[in-house]
C-alpha atoms as a PDB file:
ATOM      1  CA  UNK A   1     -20.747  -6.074  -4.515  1.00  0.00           C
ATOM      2  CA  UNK A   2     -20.794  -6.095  -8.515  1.00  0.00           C
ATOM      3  CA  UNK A   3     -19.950  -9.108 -10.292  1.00  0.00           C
ATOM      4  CA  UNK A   4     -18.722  -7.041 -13.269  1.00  0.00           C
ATOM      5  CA  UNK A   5     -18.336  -2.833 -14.314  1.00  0.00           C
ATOM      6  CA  UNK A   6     -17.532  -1.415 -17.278  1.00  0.00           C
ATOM      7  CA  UNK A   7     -15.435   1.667 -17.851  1.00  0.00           C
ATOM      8  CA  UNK A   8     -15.901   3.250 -21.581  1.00  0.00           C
ATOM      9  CA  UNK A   9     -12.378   3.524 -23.720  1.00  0.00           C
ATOM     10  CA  UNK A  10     -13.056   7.573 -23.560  1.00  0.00           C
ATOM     11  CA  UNK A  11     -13.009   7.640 -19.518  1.00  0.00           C
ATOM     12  CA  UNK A  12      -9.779   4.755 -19.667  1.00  0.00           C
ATOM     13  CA  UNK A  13      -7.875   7.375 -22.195  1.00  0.00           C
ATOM     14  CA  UNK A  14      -8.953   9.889 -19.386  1.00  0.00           C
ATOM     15  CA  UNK A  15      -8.308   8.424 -16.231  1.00  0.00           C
ATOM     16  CA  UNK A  16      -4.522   7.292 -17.390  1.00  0.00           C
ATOM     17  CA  UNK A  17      -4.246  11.005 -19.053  1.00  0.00           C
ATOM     18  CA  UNK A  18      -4.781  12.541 -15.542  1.00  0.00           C
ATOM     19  CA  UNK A  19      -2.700  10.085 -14.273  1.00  0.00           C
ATOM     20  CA  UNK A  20       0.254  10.603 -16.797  1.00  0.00           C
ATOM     21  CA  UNK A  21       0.210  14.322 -16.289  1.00  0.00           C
ATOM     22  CA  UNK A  22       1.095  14.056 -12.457  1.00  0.00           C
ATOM     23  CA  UNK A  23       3.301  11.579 -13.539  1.00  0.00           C
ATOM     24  CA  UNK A  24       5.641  14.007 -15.939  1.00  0.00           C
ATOM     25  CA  UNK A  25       5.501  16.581 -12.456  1.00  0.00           C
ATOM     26  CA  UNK A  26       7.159  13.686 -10.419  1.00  0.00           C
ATOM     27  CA  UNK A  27      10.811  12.174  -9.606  1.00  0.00           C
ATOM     28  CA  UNK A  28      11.451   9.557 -11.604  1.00  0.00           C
ATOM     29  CA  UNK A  29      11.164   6.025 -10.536  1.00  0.00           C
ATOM     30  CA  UNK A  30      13.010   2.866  -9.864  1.00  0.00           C
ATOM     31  CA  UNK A  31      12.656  -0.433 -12.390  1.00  0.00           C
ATOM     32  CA  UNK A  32      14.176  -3.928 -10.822  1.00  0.00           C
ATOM     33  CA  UNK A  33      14.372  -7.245 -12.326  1.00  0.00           C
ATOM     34  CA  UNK A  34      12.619 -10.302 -10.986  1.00  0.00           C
ATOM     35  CA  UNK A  35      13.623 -13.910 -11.300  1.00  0.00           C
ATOM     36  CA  UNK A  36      11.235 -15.761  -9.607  1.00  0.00           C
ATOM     37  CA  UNK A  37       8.214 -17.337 -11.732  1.00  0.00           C
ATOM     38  CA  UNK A  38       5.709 -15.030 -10.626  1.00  0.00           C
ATOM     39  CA  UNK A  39       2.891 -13.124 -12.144  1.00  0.00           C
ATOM     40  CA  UNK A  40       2.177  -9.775 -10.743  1.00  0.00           C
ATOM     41  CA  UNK A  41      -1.792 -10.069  -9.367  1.00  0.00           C
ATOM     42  CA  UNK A  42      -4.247  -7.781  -7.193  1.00  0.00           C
ATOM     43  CA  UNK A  43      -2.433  -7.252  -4.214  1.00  0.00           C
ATOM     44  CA  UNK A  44       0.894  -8.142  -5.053  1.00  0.00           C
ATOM     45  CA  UNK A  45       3.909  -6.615  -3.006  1.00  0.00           C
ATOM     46  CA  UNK A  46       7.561  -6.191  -3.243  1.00  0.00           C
ATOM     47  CA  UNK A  47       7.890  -9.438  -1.022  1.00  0.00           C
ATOM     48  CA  UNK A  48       6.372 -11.399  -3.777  1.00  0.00           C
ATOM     49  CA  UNK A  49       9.197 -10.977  -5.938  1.00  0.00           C
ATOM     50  CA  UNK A  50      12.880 -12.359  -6.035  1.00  0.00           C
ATOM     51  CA  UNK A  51      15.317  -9.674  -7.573  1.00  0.00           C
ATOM     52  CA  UNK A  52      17.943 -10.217 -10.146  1.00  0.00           C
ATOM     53  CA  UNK A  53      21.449 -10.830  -8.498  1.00  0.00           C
ATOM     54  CA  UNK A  54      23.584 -11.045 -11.526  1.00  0.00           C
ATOM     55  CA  UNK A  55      27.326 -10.110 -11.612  1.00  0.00           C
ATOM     56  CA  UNK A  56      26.574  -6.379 -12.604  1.00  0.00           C
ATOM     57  CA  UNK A  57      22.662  -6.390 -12.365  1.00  0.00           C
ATOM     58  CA  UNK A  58      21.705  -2.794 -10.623  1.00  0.00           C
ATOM     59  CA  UNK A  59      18.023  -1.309 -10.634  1.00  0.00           C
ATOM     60  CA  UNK A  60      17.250   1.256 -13.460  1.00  0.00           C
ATOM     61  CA  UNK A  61      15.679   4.520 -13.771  1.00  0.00           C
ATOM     62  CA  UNK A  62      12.364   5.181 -15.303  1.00  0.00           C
ATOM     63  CA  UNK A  63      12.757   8.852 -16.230  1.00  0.00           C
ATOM     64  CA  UNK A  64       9.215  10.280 -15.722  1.00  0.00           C
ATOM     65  CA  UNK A  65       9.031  13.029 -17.850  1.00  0.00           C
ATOM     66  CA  UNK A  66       8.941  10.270 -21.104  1.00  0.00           C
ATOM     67  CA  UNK A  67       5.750   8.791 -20.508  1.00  0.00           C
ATOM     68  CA  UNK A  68       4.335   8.821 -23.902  1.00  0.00           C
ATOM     69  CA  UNK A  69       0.687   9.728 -24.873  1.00  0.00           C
ATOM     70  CA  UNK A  70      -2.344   7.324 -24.304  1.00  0.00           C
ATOM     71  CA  UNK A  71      -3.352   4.457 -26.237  1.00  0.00           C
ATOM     72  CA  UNK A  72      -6.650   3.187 -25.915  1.00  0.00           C
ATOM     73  CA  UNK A  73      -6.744  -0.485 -27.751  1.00  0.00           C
ATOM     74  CA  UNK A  74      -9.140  -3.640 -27.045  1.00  0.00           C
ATOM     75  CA  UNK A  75     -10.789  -1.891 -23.990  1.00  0.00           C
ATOM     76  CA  UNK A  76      -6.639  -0.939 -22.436  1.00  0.00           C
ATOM     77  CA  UNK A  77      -5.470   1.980 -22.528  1.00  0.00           C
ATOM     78  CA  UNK A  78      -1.317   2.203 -21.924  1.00  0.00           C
ATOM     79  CA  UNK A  79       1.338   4.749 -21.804  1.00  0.00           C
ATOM     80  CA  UNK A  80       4.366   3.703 -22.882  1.00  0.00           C
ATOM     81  CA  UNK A  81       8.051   5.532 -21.591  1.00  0.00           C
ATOM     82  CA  UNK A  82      10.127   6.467 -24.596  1.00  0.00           C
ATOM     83  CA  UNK A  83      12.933   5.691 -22.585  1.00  0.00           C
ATOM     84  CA  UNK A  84      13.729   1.976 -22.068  1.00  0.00           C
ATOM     85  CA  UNK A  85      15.540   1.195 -18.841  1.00  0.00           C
ATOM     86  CA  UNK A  86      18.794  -0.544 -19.550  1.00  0.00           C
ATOM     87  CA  UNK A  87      20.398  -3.348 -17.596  1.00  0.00           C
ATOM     88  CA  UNK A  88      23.858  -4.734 -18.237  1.00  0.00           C
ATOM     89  CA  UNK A  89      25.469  -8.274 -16.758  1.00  0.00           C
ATOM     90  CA  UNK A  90      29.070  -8.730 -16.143  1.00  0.00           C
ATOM     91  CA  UNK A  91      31.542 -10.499 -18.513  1.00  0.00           C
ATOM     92  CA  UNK A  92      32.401 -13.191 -16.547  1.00  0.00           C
ATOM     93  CA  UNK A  93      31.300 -14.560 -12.886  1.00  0.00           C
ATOM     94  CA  UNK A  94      28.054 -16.362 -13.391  1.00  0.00           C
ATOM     95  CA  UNK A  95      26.579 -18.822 -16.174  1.00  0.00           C
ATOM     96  CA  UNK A  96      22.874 -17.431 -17.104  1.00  0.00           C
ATOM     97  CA  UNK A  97      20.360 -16.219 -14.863  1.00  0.00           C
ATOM     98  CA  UNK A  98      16.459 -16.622 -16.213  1.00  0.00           C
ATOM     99  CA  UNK A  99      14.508 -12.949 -15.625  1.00  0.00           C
ATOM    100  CA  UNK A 100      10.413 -12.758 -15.674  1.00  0.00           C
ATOM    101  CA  UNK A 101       9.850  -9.520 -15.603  1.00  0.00           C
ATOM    102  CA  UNK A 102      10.135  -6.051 -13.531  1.00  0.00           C
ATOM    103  CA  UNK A 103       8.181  -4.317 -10.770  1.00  0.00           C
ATOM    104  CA  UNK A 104       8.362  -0.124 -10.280  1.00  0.00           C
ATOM    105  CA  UNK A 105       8.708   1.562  -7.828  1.00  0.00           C
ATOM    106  CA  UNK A 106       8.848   5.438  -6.563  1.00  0.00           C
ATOM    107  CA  UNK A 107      11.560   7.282  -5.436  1.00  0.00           C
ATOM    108  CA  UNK A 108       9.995   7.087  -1.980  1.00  0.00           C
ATOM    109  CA  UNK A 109      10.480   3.139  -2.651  1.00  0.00           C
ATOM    110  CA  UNK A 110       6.485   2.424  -2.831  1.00  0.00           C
ATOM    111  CA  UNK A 111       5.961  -0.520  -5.058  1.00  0.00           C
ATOM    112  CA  UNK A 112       3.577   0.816  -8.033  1.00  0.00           C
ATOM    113  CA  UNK A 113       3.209  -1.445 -10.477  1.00  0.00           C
ATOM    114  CA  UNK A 114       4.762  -4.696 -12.180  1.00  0.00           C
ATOM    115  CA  UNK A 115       4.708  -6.633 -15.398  1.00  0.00           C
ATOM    116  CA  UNK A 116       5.674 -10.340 -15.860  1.00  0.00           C
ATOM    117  CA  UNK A 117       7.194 -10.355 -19.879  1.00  0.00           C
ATOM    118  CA  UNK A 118       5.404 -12.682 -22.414  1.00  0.00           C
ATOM    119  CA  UNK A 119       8.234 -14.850 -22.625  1.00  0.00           C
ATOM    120  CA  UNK A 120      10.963 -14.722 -19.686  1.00  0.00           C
ATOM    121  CA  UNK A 121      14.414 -13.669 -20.546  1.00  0.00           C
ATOM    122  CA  UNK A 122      18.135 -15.491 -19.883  1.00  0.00           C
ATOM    123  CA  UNK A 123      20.888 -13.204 -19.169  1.00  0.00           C
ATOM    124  CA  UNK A 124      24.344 -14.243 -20.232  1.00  0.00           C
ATOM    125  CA  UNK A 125      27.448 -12.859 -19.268  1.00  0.00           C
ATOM    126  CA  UNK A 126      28.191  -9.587 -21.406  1.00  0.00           C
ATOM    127  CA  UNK A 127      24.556  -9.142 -21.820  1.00  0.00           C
ATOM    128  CA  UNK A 128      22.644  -6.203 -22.066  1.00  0.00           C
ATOM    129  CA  UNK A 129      18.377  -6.380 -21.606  1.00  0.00           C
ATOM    130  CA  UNK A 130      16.383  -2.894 -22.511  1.00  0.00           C
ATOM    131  CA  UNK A 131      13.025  -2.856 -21.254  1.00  0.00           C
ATOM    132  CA  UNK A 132      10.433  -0.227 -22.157  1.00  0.00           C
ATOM    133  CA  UNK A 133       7.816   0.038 -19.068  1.00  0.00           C
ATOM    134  CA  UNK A 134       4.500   0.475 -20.034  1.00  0.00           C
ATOM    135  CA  UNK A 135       1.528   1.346 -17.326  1.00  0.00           C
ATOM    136  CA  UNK A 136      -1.878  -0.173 -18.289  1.00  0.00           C
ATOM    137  CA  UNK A 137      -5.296   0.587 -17.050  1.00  0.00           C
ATOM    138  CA  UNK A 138      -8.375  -2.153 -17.860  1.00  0.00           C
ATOM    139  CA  UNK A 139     -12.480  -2.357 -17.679  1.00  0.00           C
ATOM    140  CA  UNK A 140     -12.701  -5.461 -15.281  1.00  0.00           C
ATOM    141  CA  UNK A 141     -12.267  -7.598 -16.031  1.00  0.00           C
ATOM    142  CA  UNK A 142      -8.829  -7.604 -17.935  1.00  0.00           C
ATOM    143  CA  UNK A 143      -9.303  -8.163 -21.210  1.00  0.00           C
END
């Protein structure tokens, strides 16, 4: 078994291009919040993750037809969603809750992906957190 591969930037822009075009053809997808301090690896599944439970916390939609184009940067290439996935916490009922990021995924309920955020987030009551999903392919290893 290889140690190491490389995969140019040219074939990265076109693997996730392929990939993004079946992407805008399917259902949309389902975004949920995590708050246990976890980072997404190689083999991670849903039961690795602790979803939000905040007075008014539900899962969001990633609307699949706004994937954006590819960008190819450092040996990554990334599609963005111009749509960012909103979440909203009640007024009242709870103190804070800490969130480390979100995991996707399909409208069969497959997990796809997730992404722990650079910095976790507190929700407060009467808080609202947008989060813009982004899908990243890498040349192992990661960057």
């Amino acid at each position: 078994m290889p140690a190491h591969w490389d995969l140019t930037d040219t074939m990265l822009d076109q693997i996730l291009s392929r990939y993004r075009a079946w992407l805008l053809t399917e259902d949309d997808w389902v975004m949920k919040l995590f708050k246990n301090d976890f980072t997404p690896t190689p083999g991670t599944v849903v039961g690795d993750y602790t979803e939000a439970t905040y007075p008014g916390y539900l899962p969001g939609t990633i609307v699949n037809a706004d994937w954006l184009p590819v960008a190819v940067a450092a040996h990554v290439a990334s599609i963005t969603n111009s749509t960012k996935t909103e979440f909203f916490a009640n007024n009242a009922g709870f103190v804070s809750q800490v969130i480390y990021g979100y995991w996707v995924e399909d409208d069969s309920g497959t997990y796809q992906y997730g992404e722990r955020f650079a910095l976790p987030k507190t929700i407060e009551p009467g808080d609202e957190l947008d989060v813009t999903a982004v899908l990243k392919l890498a040349t192992y290893p990661n960057p």
